[in-house]
PDB file of N, CA and C in Angstrom:
ATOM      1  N   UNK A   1       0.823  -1.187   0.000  1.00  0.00           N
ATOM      2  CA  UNK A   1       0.000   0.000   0.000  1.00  0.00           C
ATOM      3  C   UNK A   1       0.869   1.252   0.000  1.00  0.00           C
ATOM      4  N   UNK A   2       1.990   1.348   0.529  1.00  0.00           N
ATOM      5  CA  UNK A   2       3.187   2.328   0.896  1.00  0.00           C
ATOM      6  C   UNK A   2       3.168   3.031  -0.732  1.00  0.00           C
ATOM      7  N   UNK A   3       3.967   1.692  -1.457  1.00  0.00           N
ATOM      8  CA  UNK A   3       3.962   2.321  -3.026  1.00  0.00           C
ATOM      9  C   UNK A   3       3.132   3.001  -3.489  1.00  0.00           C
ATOM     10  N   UNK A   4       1.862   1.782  -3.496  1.00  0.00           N
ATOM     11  CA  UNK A   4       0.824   2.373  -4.213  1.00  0.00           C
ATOM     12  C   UNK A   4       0.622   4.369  -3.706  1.00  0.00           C
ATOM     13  N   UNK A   5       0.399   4.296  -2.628  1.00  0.00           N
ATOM     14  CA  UNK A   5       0.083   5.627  -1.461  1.00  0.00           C
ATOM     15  C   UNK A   5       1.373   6.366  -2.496  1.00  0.00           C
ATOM     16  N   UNK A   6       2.455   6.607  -2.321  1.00  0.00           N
ATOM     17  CA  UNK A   6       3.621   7.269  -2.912  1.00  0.00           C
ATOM     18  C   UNK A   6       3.287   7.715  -4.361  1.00  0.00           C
ATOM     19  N   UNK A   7       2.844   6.467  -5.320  1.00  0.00           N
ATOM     20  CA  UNK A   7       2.874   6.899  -6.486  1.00  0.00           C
ATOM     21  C   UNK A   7       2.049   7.499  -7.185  1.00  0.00           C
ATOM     22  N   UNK A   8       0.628   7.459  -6.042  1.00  0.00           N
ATOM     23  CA  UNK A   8      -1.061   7.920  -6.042  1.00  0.00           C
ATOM     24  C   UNK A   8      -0.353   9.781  -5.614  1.00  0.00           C
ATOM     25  N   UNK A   9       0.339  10.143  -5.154  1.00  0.00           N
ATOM     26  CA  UNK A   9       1.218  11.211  -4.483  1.00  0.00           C
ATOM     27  C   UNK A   9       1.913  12.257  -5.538  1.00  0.00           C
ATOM     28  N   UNK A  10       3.038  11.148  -6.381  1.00  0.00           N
ATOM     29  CA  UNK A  10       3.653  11.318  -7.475  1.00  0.00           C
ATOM     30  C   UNK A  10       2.942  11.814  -8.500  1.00  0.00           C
ATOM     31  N   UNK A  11       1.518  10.999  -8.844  1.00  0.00           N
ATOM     32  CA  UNK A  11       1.361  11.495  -9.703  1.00  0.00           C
ATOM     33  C   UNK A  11       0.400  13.173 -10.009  1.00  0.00           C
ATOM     34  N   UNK A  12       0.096  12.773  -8.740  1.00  0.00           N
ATOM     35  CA  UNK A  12      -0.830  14.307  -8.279  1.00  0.00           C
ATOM     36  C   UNK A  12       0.487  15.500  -8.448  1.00  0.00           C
ATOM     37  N   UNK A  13       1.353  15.036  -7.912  1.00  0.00           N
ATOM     38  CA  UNK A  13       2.447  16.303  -8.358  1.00  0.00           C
ATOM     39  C   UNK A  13       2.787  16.156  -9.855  1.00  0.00           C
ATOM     40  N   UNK A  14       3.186  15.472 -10.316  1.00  0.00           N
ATOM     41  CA  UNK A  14       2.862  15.258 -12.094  1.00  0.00           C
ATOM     42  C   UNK A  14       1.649  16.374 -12.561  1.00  0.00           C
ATOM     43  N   UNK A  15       0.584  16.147 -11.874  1.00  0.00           N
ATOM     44  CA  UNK A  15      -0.619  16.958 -12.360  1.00  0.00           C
ATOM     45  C   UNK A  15      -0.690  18.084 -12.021  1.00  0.00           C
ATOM     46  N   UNK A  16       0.431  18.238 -10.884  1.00  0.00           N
ATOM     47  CA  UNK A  16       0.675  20.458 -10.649  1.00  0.00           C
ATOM     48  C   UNK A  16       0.017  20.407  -9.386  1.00  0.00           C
ATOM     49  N   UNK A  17      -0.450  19.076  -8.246  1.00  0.00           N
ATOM     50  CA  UNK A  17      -0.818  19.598  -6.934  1.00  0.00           C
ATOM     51  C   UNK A  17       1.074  19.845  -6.539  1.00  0.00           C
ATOM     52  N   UNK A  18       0.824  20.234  -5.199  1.00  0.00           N
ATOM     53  CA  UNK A  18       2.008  20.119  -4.104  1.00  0.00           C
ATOM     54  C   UNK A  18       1.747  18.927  -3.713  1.00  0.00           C
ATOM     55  N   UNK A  19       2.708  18.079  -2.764  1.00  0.00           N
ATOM     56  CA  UNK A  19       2.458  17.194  -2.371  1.00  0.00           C
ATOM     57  C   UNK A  19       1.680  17.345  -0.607  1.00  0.00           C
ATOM     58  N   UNK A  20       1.601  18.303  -0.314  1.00  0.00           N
ATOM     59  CA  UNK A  20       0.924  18.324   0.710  1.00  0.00           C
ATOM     60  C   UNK A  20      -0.440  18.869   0.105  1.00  0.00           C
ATOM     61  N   UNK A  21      -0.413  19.331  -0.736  1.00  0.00           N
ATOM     62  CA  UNK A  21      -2.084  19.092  -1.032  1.00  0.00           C
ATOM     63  C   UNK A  21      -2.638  17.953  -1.457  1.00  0.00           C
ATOM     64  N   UNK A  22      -1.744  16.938  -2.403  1.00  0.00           N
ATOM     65  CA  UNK A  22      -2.103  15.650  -2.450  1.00  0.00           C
ATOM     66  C   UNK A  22      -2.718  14.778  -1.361  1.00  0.00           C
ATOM     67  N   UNK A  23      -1.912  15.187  -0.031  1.00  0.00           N
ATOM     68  CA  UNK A  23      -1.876  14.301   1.124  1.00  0.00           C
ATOM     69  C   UNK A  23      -2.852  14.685   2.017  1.00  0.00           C
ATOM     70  N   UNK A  24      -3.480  16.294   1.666  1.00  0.00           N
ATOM     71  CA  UNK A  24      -4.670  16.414   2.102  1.00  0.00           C
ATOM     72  C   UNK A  24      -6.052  16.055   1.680  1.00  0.00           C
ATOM     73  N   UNK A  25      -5.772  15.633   0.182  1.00  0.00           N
ATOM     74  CA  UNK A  25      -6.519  15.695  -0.652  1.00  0.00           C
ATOM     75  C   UNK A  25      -7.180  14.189  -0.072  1.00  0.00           C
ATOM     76  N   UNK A  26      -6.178  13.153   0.020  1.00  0.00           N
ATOM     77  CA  UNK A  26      -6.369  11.932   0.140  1.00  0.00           C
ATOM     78  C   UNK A  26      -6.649  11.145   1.479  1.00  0.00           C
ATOM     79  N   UNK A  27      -5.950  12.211   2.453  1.00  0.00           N
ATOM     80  CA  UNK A  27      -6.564  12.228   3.702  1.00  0.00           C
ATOM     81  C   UNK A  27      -8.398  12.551   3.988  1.00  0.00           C
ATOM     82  N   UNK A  28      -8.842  13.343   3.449  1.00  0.00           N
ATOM     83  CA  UNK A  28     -10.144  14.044   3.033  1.00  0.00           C
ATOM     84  C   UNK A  28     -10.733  13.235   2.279  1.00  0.00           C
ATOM     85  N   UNK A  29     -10.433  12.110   1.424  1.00  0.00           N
ATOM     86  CA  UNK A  29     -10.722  10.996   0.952  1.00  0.00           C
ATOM     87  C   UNK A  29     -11.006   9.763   1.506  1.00  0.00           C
ATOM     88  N   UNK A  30     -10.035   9.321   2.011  1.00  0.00           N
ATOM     89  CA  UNK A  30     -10.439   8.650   3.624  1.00  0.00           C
ATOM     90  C   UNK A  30     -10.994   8.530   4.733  1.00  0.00           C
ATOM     91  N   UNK A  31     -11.093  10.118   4.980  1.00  0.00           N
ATOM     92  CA  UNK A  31     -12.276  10.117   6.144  1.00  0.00           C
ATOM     93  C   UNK A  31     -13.509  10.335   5.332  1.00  0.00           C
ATOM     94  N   UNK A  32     -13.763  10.779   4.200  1.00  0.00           N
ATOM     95  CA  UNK A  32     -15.024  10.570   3.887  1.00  0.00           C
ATOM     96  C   UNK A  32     -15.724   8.907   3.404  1.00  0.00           C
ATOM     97  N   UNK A  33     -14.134   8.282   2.793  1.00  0.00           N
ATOM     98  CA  UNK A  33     -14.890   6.948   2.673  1.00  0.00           C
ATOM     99  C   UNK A  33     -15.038   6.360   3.966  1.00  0.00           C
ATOM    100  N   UNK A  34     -14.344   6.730   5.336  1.00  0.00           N
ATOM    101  CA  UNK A  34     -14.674   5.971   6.823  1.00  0.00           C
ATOM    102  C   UNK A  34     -16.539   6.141   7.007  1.00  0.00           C
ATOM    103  N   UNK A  35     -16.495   7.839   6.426  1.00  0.00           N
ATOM    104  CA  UNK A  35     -17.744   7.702   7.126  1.00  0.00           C
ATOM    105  C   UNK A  35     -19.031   7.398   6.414  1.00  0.00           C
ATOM    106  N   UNK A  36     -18.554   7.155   4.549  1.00  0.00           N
ATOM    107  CA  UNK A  36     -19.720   6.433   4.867  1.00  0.00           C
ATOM    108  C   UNK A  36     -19.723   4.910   4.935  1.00  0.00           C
ATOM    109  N   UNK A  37     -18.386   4.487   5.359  1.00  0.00           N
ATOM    110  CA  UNK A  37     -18.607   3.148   5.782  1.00  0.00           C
ATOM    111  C   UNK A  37     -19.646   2.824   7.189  1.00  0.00           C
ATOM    112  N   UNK A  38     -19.312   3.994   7.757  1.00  0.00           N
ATOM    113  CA  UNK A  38     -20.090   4.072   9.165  1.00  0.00           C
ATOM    114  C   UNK A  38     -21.492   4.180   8.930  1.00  0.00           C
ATOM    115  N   UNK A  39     -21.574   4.932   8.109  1.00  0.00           N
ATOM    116  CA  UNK A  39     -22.898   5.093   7.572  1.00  0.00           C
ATOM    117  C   UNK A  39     -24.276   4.335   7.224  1.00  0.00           C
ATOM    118  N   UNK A  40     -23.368   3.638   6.315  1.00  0.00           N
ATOM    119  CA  UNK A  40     -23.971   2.293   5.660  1.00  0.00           C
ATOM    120  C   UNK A  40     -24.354   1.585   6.829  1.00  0.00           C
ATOM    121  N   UNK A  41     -23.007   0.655   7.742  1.00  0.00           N
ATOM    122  CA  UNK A  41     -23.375   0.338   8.783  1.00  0.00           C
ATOM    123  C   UNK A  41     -24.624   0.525  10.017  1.00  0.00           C
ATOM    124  N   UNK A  42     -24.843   1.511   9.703  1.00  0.00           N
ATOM    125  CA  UNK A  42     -25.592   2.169  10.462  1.00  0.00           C
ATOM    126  C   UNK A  42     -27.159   1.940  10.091  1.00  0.00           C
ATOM    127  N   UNK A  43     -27.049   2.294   9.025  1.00  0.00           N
ATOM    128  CA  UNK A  43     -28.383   1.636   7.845  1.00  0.00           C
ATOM    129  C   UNK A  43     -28.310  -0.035   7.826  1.00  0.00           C
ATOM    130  N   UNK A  44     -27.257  -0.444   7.541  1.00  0.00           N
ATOM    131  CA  UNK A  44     -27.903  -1.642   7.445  1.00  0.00           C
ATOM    132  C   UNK A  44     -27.979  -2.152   9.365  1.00  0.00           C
ATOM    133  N   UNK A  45     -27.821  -2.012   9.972  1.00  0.00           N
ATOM    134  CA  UNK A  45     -28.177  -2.380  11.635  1.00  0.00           C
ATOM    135  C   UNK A  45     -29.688  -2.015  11.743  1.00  0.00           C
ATOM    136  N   UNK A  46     -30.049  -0.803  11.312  1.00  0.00           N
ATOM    137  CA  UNK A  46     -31.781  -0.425  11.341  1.00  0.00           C
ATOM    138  C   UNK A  46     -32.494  -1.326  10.433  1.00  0.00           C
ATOM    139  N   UNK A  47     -31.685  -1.397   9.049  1.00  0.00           N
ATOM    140  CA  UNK A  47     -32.743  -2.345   8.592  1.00  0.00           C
ATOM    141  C   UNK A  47     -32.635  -3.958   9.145  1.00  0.00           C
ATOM    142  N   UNK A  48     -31.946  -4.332   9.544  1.00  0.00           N
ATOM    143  CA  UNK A  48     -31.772  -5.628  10.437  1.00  0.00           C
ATOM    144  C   UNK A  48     -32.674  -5.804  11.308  1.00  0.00           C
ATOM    145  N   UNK A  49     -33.250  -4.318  12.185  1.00  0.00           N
ATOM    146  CA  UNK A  49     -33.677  -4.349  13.600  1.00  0.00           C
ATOM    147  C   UNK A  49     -35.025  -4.291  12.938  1.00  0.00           C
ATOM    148  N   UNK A  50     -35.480  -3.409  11.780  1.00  0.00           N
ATOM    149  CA  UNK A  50     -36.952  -3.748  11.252  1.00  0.00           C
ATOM    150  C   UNK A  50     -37.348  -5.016  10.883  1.00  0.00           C
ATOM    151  N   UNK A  51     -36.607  -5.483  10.012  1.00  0.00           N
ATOM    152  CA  UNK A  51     -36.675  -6.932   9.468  1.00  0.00           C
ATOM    153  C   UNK A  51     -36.788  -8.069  10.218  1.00  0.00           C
ATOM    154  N   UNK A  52     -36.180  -7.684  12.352  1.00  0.00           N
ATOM    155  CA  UNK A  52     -36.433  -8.753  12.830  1.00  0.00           C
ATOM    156  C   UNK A  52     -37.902  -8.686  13.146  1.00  0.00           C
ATOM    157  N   UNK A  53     -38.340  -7.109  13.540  1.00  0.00           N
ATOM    158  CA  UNK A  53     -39.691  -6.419  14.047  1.00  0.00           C
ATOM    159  C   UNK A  53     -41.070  -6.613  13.302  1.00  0.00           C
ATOM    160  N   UNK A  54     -40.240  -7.558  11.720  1.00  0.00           N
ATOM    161  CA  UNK A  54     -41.835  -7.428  11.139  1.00  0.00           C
ATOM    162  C   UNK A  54     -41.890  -9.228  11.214  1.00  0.00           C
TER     163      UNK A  54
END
């Protein structure tokens, strides 16, 4: 993942970011895919709790 992460980095500077905007960019990427992993989760637990209720 290290590489991959580095060269996902590389190439954003290739494309004219900085690399600390890359790393914010992708950080900001991550917590948005955390949350809607949480999210989902969250949805599917309610629909679990209906589905036992009907």
């Amino acid at each position: 993942m290290q590489l991959a992460f580095e060269r996902l980095v590389e190439r954003a500077a290739a494309a004219g970011w900085s690399e600390r905007e890359a790393v914010i960019a992708i950080i900001d990427l991550a917590d948005n895919h955390m949350l809607s992993i949480a999210a989902n989760n969250k949805t599917n637990a309610l629909l679990d709790l209906l589905k036992r209720m009907t």
